[in-house]
Protein backbone atom coordinates (compact mmCIF):
# COMPACT_ATOMS: atom_id res chain seq x y z
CA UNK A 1 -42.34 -58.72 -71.35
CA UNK A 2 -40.83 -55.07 -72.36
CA UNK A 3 -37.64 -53.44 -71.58
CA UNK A 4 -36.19 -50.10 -72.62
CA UNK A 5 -33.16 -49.82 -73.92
CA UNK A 6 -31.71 -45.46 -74.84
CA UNK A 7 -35.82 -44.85 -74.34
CA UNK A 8 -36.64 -47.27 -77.10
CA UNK A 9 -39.17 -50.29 -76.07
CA UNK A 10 -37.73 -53.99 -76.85
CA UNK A 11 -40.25 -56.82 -77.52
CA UNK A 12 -37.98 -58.71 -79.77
CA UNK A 13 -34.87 -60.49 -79.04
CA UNK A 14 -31.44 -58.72 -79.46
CA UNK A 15 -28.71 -60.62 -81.49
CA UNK A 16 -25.09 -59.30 -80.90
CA UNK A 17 -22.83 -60.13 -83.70
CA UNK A 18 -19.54 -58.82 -83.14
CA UNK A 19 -16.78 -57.45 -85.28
CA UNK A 20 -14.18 -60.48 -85.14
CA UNK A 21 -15.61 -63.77 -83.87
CA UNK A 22 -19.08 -63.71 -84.89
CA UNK A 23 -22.56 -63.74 -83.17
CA UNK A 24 -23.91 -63.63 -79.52
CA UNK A 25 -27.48 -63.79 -78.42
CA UNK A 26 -28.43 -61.55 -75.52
CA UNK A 27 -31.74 -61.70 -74.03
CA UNK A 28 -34.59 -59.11 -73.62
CA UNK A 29 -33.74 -57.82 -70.12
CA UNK A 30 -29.78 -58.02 -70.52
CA UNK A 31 -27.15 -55.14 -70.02
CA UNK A 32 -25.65 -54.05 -73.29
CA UNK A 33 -21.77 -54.38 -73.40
CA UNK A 34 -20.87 -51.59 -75.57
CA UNK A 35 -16.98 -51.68 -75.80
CA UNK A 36 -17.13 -54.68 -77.86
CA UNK A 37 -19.90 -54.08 -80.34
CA UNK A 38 -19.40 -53.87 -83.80
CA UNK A 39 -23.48 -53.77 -85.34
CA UNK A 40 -26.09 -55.22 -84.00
CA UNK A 41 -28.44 -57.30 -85.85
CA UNK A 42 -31.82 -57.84 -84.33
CA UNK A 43 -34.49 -60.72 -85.13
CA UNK A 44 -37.96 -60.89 -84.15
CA UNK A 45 -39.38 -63.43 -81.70
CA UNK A 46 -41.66 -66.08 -82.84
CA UNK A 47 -44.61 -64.89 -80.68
CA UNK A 48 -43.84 -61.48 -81.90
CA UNK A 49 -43.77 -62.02 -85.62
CA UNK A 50 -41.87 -61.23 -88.56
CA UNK A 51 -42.12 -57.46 -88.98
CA UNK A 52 -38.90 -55.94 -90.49
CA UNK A 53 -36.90 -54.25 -87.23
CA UNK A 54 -34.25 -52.37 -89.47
CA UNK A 55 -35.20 -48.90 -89.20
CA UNK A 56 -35.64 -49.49 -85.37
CA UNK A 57 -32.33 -50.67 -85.52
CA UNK A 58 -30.47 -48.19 -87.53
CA UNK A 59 -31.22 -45.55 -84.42
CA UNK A 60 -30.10 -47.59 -82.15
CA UNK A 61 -26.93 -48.24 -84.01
CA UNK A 62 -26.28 -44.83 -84.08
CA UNK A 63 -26.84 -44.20 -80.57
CA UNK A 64 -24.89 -46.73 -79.53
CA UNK A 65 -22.36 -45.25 -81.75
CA UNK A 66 -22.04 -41.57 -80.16
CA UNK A 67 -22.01 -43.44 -77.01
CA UNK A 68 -18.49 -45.58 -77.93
CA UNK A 69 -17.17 -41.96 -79.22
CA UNK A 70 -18.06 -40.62 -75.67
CA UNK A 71 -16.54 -43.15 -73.86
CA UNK A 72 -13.34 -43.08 -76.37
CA UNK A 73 -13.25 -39.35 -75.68
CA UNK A 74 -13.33 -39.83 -71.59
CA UNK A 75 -10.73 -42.19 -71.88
CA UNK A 76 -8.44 -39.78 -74.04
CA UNK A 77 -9.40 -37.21 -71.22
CA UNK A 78 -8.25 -39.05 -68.49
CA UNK A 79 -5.16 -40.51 -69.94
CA UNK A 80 -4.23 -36.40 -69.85
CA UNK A 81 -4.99 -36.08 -66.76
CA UNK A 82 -2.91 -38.77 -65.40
CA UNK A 83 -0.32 -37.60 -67.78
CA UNK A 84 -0.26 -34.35 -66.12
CA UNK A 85 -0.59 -35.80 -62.40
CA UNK A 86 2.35 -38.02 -63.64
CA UNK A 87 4.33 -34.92 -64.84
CA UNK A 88 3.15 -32.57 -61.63
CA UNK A 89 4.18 -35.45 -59.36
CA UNK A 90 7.91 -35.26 -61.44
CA UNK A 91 8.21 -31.71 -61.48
CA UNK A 92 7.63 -31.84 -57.66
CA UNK A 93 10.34 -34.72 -57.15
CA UNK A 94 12.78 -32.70 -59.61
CA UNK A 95 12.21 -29.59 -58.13
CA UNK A 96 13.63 -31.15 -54.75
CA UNK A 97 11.93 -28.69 -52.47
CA UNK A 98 12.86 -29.16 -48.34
CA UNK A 99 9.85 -29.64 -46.89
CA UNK A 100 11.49 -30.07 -43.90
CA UNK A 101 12.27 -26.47 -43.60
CA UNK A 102 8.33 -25.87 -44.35
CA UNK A 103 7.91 -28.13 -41.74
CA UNK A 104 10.09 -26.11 -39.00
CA UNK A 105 8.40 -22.89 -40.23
CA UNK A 106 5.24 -24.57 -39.33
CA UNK A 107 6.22 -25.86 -36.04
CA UNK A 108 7.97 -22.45 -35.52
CA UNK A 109 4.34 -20.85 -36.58
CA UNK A 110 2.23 -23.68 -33.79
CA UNK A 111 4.84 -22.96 -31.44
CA UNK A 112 4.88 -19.05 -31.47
CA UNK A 113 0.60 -19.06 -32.21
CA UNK A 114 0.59 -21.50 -28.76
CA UNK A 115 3.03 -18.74 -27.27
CA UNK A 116 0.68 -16.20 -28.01
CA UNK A 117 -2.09 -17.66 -26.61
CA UNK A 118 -0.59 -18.49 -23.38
CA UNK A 119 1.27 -15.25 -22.79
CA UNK A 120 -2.93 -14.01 -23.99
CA UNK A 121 -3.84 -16.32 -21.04
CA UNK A 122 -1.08 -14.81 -18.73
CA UNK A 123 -2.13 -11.47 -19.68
CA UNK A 124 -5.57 -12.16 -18.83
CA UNK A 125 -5.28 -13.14 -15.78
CA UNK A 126 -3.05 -10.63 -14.64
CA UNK A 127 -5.21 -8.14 -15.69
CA UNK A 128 -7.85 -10.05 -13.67
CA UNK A 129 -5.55 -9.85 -10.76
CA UNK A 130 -4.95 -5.68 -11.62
CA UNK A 131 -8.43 -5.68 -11.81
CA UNK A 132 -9.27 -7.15 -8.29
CA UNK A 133 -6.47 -5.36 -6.84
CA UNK A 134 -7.49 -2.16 -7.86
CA UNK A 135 -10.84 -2.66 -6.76
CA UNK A 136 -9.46 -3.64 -3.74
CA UNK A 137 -7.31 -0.48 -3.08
CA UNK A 138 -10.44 1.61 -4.24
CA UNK A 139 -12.45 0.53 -1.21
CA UNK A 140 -9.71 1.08 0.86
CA UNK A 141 -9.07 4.45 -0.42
CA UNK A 142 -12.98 4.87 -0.02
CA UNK A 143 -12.63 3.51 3.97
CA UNK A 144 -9.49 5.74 4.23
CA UNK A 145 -11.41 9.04 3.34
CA UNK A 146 -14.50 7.73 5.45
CA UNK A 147 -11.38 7.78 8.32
CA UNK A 148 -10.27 11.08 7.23
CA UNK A 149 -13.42 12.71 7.42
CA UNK A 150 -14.38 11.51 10.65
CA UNK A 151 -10.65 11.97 11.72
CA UNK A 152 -11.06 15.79 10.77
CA UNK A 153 -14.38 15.85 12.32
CA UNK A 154 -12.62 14.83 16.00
CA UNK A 155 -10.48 17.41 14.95
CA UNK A 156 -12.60 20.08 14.81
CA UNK A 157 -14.39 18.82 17.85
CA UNK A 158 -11.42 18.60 19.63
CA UNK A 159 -10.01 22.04 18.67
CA UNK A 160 -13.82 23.95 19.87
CA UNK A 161 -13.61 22.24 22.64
CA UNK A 162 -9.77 24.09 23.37
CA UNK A 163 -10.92 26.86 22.49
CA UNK A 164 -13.75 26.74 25.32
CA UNK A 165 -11.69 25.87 27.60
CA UNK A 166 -9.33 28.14 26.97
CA UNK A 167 -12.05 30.96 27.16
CA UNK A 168 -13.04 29.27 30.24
CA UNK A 169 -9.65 29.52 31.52
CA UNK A 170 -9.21 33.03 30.79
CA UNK A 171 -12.43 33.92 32.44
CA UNK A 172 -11.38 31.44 35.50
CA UNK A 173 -8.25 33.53 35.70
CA UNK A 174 -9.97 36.73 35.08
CA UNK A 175 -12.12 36.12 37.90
CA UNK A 176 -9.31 34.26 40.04
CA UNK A 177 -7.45 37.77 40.06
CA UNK A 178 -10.44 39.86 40.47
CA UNK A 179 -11.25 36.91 43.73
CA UNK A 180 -7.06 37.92 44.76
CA UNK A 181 -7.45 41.60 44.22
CA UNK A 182 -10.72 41.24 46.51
CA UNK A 183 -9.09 39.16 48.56
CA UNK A 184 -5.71 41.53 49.00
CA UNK A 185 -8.49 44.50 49.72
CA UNK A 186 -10.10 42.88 52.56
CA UNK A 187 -7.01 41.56 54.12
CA UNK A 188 -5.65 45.14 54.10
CA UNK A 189 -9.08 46.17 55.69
CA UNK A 190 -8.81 43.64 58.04
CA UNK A 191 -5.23 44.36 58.94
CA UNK A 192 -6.13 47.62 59.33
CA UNK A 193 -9.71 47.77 61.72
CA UNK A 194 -7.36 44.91 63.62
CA UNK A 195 -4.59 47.63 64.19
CA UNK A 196 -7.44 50.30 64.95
CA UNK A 197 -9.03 47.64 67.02
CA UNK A 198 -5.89 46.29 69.08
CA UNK A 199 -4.94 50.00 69.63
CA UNK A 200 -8.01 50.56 70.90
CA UNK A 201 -7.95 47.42 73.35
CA UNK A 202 -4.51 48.70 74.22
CA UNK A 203 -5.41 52.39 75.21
CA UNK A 204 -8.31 51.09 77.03
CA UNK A 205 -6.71 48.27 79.03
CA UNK A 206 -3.95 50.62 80.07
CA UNK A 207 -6.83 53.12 81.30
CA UNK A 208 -7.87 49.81 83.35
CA UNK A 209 -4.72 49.21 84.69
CA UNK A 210 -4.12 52.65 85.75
CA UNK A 211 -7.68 52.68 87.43
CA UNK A 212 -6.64 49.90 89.24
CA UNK A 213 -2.86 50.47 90.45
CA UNK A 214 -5.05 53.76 91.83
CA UNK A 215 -7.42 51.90 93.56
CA UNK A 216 -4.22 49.91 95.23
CA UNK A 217 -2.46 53.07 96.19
CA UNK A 218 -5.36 54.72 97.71
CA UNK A 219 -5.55 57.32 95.50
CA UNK A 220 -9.22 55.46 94.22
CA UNK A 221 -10.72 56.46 97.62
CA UNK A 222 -9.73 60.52 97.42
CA UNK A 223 -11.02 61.05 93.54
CA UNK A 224 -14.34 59.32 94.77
CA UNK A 225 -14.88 61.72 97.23
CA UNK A 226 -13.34 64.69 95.21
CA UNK A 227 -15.92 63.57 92.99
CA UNK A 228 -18.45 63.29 95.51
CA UNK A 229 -18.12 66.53 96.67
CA UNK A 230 -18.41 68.12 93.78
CA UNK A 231 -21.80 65.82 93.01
CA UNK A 232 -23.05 67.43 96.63
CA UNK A 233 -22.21 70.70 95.94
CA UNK A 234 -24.16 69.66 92.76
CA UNK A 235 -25.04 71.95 90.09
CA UNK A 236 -27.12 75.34 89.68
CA UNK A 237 -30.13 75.73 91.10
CA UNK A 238 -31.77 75.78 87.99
CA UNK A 239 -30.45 72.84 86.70
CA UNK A 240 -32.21 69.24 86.34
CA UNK A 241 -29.73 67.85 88.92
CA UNK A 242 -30.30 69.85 91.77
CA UNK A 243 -33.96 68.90 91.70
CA UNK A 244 -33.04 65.36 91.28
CA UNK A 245 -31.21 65.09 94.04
CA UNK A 246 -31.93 67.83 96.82
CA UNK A 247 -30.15 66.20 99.97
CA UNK A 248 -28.43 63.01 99.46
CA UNK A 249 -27.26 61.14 102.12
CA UNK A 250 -23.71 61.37 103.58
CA UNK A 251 -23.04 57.74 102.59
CA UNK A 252 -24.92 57.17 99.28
CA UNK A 253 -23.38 57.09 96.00
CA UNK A 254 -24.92 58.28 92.55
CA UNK A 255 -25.96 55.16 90.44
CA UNK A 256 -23.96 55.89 87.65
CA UNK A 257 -20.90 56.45 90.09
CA UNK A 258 -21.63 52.71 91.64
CA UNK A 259 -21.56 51.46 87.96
CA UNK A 260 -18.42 53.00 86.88
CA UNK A 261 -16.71 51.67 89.99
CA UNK A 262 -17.90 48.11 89.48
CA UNK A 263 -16.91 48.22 85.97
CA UNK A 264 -13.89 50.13 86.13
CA UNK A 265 -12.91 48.69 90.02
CA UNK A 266 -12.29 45.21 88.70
CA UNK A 267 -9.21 44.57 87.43
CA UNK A 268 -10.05 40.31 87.30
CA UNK A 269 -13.32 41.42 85.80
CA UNK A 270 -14.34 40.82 82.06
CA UNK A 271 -13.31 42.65 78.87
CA UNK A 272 -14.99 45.75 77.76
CA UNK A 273 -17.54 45.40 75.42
CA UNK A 274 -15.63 46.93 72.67
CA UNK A 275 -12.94 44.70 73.00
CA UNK A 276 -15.15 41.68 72.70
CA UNK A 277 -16.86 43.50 69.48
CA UNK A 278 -13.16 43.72 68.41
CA UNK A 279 -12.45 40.54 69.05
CA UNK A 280 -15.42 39.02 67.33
CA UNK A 281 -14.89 41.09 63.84
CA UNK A 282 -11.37 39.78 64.36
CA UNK A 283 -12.54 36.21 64.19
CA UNK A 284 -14.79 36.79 61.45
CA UNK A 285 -12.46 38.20 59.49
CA UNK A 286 -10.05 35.44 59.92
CA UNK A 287 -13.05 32.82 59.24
CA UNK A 288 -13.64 34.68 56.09
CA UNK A 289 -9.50 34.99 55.10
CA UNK A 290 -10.02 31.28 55.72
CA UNK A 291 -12.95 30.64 53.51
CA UNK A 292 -11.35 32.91 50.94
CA UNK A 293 -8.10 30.56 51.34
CA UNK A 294 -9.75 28.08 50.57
CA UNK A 295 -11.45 28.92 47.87
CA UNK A 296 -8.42 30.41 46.53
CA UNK A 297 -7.01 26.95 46.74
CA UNK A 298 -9.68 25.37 45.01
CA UNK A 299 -9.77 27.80 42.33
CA UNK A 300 -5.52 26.96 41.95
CA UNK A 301 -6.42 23.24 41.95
CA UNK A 302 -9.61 23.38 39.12
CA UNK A 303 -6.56 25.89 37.19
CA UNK A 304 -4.08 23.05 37.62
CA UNK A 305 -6.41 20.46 36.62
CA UNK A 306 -7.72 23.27 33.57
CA UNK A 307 -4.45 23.28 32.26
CA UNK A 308 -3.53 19.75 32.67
CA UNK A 309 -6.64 18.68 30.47
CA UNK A 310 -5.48 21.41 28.39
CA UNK A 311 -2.22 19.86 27.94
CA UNK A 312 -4.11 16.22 27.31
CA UNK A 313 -5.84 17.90 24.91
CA UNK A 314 -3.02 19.28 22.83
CA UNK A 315 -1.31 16.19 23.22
CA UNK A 316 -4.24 14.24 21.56
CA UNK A 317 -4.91 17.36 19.24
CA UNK A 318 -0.94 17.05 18.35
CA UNK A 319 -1.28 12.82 17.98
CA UNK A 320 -4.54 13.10 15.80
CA UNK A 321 -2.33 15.81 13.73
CA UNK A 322 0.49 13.52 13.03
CA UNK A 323 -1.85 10.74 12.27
CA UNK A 324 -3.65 12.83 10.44
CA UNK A 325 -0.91 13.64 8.20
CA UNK A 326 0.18 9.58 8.12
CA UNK A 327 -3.55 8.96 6.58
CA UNK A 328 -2.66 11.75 3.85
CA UNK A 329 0.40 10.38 3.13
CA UNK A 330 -0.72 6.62 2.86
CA UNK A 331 -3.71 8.43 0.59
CA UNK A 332 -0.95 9.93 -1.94
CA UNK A 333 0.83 6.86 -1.85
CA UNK A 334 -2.01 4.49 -2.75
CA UNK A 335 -3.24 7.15 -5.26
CA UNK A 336 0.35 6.93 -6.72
CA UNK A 337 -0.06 3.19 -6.61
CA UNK A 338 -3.32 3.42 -8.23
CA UNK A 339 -2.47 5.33 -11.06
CA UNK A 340 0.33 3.00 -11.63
CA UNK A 341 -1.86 0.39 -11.48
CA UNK A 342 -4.12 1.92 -13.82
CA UNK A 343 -1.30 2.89 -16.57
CA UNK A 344 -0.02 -1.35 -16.52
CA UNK A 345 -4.07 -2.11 -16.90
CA UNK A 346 -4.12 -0.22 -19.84
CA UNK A 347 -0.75 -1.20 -21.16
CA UNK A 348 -1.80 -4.88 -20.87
CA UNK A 349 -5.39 -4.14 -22.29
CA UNK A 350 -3.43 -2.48 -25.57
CA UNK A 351 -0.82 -5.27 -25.86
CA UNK A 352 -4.39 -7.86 -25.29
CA UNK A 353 -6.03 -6.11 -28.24
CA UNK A 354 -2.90 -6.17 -30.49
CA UNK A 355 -2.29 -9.96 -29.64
CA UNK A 356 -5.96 -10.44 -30.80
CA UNK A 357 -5.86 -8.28 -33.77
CA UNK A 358 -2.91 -10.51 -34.76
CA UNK A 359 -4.73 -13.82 -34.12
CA UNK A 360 -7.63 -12.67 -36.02
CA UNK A 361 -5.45 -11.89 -38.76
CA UNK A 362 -4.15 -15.30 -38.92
CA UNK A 363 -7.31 -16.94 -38.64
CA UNK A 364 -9.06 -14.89 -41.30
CA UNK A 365 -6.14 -15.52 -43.49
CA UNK A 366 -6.63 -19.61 -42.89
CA UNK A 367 -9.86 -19.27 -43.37
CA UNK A 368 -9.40 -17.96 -46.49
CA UNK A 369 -6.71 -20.59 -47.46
CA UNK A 370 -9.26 -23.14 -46.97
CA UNK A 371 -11.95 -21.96 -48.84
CA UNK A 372 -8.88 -21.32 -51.48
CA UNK A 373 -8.62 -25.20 -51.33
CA UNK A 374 -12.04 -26.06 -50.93
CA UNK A 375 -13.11 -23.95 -54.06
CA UNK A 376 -10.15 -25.49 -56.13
CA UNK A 377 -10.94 -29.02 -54.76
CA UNK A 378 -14.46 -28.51 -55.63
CA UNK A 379 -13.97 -26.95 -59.00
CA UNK A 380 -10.67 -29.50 -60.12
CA UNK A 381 -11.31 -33.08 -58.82
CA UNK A 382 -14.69 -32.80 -58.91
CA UNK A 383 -16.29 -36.11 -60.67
CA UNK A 384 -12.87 -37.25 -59.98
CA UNK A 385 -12.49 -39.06 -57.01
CA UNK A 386 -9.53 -41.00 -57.23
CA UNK A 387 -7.42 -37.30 -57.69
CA UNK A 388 -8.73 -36.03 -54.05
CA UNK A 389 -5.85 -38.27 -52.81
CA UNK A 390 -3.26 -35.62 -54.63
CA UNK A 391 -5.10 -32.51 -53.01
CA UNK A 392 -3.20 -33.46 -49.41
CA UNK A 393 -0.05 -32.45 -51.01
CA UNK A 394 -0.97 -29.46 -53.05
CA UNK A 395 -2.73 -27.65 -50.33
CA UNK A 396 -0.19 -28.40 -48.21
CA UNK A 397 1.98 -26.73 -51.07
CA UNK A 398 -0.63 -23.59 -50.94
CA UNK A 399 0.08 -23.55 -47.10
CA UNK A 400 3.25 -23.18 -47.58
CA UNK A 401 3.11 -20.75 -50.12
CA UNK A 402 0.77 -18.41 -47.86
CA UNK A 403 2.99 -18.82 -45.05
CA UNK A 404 5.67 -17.70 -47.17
CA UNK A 405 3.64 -14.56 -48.49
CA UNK A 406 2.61 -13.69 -44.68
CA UNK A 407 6.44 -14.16 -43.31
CA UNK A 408 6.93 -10.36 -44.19
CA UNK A 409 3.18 -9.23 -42.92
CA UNK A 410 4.01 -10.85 -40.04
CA UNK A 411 7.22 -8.95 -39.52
CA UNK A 412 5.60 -5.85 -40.16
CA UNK A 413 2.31 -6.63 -37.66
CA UNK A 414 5.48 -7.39 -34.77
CA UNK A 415 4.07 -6.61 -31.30
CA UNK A 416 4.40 -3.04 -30.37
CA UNK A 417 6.88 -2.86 -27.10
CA UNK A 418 4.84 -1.62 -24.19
CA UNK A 419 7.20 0.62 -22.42
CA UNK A 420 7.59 2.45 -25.34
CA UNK A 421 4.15 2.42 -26.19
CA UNK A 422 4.24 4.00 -22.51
């Protein structure tokens, strides 16, 4: 059975023989207890033989050698060290630094980095709520106009539409005093052939009545036979008369004679035929006075009605008007509103940036501080593992120190007031 022992192969038996008490056997296969060697002395087994094994022996002397130096110089090592944790862990107790002061500055720091990211939160959603509100009074602005145009477009409907009718009314009352002006023209003519006509009537009645008080006083009887007489004598021989009637009897009459006296004998007897014709144009022209009356009144009553759908019409003209103006005014207003809206949104969007500038800042600069302390760590207790136990402390310490260094940065990176950003 072989073992190695520094790279060297073993097939003998190893005999330790140390400095003070003497000899001890270890096996082939044992772990070598260097610390408290002083030479080794080596004998060959029995099965092996009795070949000489000093010059094997004489290396491994000497290795084991450098290795006791190495060990003695680790040990001198970390005796420093601990020597200077010792002294770093007094010169911390002498110094007598407050942590607890640290300690506030820290809380102080959590406190006003929690601050910040609530009044971030707060800002947020306030800005959400800006956000929804303007949108908000955008589509109402955007339904607003949409009112306003149509508004204006009932407007100018509205305001054609008086100005037919008002052309329409002037023509109606164009052609309602052209309809009087006719109207005064034919009463006047009908005044007037009535005067001519009664007049008429008049003279001829009184020609009736005279005819007739004649014919009561017998004075009838002696102008029919004046007038007889004067048909006997008749006219000249040469004339169509005489031939007509040569010898008329004593007691016939002429035809036309007969005639007259029936028309003009009656007094009881019916009107003359102008009179009737008189009488008829009369009625006519009071039918058509009527008619024109009437339509004269009907022309005053579509005017009345005209004009009082004129007046509804300026009334609701005048009403869209005002509210007209109302919609205008609520427009400026909520454009007013919305610029105000607009100026906080980007207030708060500034003061949001600057608030995460700031955080960044202060995360960047931790995460440098730890890679500070890893790096260290790394580079100081490393193949050291009992010293990581220290490293709480001094990066603590290193914390401090930053926070210390960053107390005037700080200062100077102060949040920017918005109103005078404004």
């Amino acid at each position: 059975m072989t073992s190695s022992v520094w790279g060297m192969p073993l097939s003998f038996c190893v005999r330790l023989i140390s400095g003070a008490t003497g000899r001890a056997v270890v096996s082939t296969g044992q772990t070598l207890t260097a610390p408290c060697l002083g030479f080794i002395a080596v004998q060959r087994c029995p099965m092996e033989g009795l070949e000489d094994p000093r010059h094997a022996l004489r290396g491994l002397n000497g290795r084991l050698r450098a290795f006791l130096e190495h060990v003695a110089q680790l040990q001198q090592a970390n005796g420093r060290l601990q020597e200077q944790i010792t002294e770093r862990g007094h010169g911390n107790v002498l110094t007598g630094r407050h942590w607890s002061s640290r300690e506030r500055n820290v809380e102080e720091l959590r406190a006003q980095i929690n601050r910040t990211l609530m009044e971030n939160a707060k800002l947020v959603l306030t800005s959400d709520n800006m956000k929804s509100s303007i949108a908000q009074m955008q589509s109402r602005c955007e339904v607003e106009e949409k009112l306003q145009k149509r508004i204006e477009q009932q407007v100018l409907g509205l305001r054609q539409r008086k100005a037919d009718i008002e052309l329409a009314n002037s023509l109606l009352k164009k052609q309602l005093t052209s309809s009087e002006q006719e109207l005064q023209t034919m009463q006047e003519e009908q005044e007037r052939e009535l005067f001519l006509l009664q007049q008429q009537a008049a003279v001829e009645s009184d020609a009736v009545l005279a005819q007739a008080a004649a014919w009561e006083d017998g004075r009838g009887m002696e102008l029919p036979r004046i007038s007889t007489q004067r048909e006997y004598s008749g006219p000249a021989p040469g004339t169509p008369g005489s031939a007509a009637h040569p010898n008329p009897a004593p007691g016939s009459r002429p035809a036309s004679q007969t005639h007259t006296r029936k028309d003009k004998g009656s007094p009881n007897g019916d009107a003359p035929p102008q009179v009737r014709q008189g009488n008829k144009t009369l009625q006519e022209a009071r039918a058509e006075l009527t008619e024109v009356r009437k339509r004269w009144h009907s022309l005053q009553v579509e005017m009345e009605s005209l004009h009082a759908l004129l007046r509804d019409l300026s009334h609701s003209v005048h009403d869209l008007e005002v509210e007209l103006e109302g919609v205008r005014d609520g427009l400026s207003v909520q454009r007013q509103q919305h610029s105000q809206l607009l100026n906080t949104k980007m207030k708060l969007e500034r003061e949001i940036a600057t608030y995460r500038r700031l955080l960044e800042h202060e995360e960047g600069r931790t995460e440098k501080i730890d890679k500070v302390i890893k790096q260290w760590e790394g580079s100081f207790f490393k193949g050291n593992p009992k010293l990581r136990k220290k490293s709480v402390s001094l990066r603590f310490d290193l914390h401090m120190a930053v926070a210390d260094e960053g107390c005037g940065q700080t200062s100077q990176d102060s949040l920017p007031d918005v109103e005078n950003v404004a």
